[in-house]
C-alpha atoms as a PDB file:
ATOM      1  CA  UNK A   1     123.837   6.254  73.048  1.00  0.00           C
ATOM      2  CA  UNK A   2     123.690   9.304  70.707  1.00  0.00           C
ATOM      3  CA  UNK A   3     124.334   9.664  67.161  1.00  0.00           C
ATOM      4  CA  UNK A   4     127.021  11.855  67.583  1.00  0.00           C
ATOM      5  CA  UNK A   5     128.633   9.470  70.463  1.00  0.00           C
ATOM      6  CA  UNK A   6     128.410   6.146  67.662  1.00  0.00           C
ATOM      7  CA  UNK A   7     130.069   8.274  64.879  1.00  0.00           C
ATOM      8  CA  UNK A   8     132.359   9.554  66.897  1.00  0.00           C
ATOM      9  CA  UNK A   9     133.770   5.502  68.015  1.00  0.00           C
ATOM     10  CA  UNK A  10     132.850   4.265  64.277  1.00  0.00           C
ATOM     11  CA  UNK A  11     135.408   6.776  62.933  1.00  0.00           C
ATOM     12  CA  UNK A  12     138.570   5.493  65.713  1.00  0.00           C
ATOM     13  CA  UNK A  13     137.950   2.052  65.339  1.00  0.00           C
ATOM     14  CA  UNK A  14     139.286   2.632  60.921  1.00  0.00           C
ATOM     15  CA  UNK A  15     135.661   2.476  59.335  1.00  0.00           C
ATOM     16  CA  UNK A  16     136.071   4.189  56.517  1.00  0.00           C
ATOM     17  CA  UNK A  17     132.214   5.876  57.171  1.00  0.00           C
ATOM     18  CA  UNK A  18     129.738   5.049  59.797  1.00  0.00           C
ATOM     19  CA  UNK A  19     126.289   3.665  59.081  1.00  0.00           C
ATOM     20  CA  UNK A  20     123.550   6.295  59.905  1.00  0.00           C
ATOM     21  CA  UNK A  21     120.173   4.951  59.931  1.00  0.00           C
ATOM     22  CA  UNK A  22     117.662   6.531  57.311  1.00  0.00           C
ATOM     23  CA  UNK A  23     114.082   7.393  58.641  1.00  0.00           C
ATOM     24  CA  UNK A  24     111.691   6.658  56.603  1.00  0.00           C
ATOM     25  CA  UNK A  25     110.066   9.663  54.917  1.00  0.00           C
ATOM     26  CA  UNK A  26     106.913  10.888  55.931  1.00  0.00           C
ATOM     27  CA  UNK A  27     104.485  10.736  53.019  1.00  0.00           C
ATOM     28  CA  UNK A  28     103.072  14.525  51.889  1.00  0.00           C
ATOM     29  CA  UNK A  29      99.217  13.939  52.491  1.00  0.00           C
ATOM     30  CA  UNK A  30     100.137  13.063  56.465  1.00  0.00           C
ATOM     31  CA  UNK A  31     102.142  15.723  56.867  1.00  0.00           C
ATOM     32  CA  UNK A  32      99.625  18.188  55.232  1.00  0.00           C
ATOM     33  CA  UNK A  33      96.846  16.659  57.094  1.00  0.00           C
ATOM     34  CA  UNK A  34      99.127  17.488  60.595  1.00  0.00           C
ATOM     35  CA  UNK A  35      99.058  21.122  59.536  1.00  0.00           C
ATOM     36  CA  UNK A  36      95.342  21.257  59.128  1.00  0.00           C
ATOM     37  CA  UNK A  37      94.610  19.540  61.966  1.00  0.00           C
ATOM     38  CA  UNK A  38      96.651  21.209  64.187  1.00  0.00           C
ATOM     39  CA  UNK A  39      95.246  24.824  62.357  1.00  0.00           C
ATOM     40  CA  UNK A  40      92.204  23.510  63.133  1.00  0.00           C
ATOM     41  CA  UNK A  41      92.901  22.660  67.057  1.00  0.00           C
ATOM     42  CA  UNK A  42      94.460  25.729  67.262  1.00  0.00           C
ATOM     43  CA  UNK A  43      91.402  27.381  66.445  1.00  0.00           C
ATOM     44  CA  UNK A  44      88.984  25.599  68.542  1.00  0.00           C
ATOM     45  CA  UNK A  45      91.068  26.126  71.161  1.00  0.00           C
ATOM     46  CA  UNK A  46      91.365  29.912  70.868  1.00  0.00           C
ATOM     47  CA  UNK A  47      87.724  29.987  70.375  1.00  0.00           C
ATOM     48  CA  UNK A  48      86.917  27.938  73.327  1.00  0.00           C
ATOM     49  CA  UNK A  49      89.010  30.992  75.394  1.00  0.00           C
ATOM     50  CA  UNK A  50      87.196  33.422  73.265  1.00  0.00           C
ATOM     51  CA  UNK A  51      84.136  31.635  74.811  1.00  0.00           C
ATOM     52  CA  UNK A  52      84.843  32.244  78.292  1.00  0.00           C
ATOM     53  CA  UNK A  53      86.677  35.385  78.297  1.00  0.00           C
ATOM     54  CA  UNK A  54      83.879  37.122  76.847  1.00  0.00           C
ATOM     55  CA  UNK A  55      81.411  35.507  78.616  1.00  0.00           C
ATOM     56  CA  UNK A  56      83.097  36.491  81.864  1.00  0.00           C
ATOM     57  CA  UNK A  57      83.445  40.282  80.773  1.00  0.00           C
ATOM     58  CA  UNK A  58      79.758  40.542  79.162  1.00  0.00           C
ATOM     59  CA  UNK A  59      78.332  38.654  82.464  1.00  0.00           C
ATOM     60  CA  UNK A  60      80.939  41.432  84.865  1.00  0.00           C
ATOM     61  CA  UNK A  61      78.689  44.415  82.857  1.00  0.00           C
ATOM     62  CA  UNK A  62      75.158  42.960  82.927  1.00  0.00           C
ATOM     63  CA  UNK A  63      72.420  44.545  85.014  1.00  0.00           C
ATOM     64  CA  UNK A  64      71.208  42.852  87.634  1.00  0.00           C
ATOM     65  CA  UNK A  65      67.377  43.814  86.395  1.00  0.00           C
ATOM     66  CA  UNK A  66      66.079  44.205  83.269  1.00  0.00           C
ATOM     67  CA  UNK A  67      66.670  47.633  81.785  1.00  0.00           C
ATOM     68  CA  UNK A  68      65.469  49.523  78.239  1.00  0.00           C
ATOM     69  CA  UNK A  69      68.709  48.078  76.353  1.00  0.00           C
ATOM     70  CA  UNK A  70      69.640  45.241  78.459  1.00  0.00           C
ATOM     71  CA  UNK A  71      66.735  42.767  77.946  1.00  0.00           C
ATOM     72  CA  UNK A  72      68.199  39.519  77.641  1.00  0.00           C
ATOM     73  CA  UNK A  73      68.642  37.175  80.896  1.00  0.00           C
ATOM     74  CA  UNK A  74      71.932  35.697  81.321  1.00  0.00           C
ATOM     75  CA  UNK A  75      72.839  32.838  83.800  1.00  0.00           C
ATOM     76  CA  UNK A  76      76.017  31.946  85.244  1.00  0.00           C
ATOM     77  CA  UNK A  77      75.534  29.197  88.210  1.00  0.00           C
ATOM     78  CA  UNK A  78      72.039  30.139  88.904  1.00  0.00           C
ATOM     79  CA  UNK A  79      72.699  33.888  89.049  1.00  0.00           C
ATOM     80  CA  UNK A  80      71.131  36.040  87.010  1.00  0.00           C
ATOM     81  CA  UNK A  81      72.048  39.394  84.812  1.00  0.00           C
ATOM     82  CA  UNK A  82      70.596  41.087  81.992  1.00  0.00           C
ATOM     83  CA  UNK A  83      72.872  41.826  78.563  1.00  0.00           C
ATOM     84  CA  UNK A  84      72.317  43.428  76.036  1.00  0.00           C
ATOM     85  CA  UNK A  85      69.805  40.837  72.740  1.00  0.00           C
ATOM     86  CA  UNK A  86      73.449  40.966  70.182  1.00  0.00           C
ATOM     87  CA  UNK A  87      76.102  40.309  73.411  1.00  0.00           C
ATOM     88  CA  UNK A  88      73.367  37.420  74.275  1.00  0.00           C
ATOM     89  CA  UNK A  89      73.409  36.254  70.592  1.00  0.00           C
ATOM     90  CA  UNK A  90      77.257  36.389  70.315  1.00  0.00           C
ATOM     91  CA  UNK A  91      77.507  34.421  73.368  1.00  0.00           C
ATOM     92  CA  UNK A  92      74.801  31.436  72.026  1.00  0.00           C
ATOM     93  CA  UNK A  93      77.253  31.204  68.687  1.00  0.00           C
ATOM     94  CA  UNK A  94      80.375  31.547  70.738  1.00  0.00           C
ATOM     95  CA  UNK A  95      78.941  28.652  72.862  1.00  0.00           C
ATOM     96  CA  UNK A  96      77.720  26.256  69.544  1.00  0.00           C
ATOM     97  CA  UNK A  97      80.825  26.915  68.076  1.00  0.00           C
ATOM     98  CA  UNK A  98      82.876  25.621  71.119  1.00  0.00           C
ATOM     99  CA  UNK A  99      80.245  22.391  72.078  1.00  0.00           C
ATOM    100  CA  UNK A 100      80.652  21.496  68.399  1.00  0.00           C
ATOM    101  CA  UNK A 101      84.335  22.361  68.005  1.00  0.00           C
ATOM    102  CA  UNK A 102      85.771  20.314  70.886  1.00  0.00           C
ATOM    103  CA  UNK A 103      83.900  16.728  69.829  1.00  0.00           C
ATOM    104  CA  UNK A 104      84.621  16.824  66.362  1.00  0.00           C
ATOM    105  CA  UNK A 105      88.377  17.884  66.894  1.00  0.00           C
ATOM    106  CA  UNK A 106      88.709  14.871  69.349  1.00  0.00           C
ATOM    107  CA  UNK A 107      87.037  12.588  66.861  1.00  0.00           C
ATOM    108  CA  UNK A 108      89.204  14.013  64.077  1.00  0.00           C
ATOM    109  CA  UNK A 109      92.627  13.284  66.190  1.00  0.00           C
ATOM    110  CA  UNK A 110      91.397   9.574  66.611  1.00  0.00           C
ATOM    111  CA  UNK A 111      90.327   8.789  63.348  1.00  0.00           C
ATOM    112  CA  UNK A 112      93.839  10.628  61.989  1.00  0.00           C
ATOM    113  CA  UNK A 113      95.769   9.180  64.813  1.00  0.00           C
ATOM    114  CA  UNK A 114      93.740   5.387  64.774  1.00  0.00           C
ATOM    115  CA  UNK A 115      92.777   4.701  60.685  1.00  0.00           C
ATOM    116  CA  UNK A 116      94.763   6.939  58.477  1.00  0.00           C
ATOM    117  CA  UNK A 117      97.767   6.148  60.721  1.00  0.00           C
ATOM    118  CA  UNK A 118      98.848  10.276  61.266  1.00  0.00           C
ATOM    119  CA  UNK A 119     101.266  10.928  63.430  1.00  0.00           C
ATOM    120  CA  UNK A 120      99.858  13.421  65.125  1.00  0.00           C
ATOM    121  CA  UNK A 121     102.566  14.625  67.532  1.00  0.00           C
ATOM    122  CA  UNK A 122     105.802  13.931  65.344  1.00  0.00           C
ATOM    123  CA  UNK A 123     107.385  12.127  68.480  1.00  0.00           C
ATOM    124  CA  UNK A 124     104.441  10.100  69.966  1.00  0.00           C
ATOM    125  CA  UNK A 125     105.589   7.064  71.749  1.00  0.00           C
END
């Protein structure tokens, strides 16, 4: 039954005022740690598709054999190509960035969820 529905029959059956249940207030640090956690995923996540979008345009422009500029050997599923030493280096920081990103947001959600008691999705069930 609805909020609206209970008011509604608390106000015909003469109550002078019908009882709405308080919800507890969420306490600042939580909800400040929400924010930065979900900042934080946010990023990870865009990162992550940074990751793979560029890896998938730098690996569509590589040369399939080694050339003056394009020294650096890139593999995708055993195929090689050839890009260019700073698209290689971009990629290798794009990559650490996402294999270090992903684990430690996971861990964070646990230990925010699981110890500190952070609701991390306001309506979790």
């Amino acid at each position: 039954m609805s909020l609206d529905y209970k008011l509604f029959f608390a106000a015909r059956d003469g109550s002078s005022q019908a009882a709405i249940p308080e919800q507890p207030l969420e306490a600042n640090w939580k909800r400040v740690l929400r924010i930065v956690f979900a900042a934080f995923f946010w990023a990870v996540w865009l990162e992550g598709a940074g990751f793979f979008y560029y890896f998938e345009v730098t690996y569509g422009s590589g040369s399939p054999h080694p050339t003056v500029t394009q020294t650096a050997e890139l593999s995708n599923h055993g195929e090689f190509v050839y890009i260019t030493p700073a698209q290689k280096s971009r990629i290798q920081l794009l990559e650490v960035a996402m294999i270090m990103g992903i684990p430690s947001a996971m861990v964070t959600a646990l230990v925010l969820h699981f110890v500190l008691g952070v609701k991390i999705w306001r309506r979790a069930y």
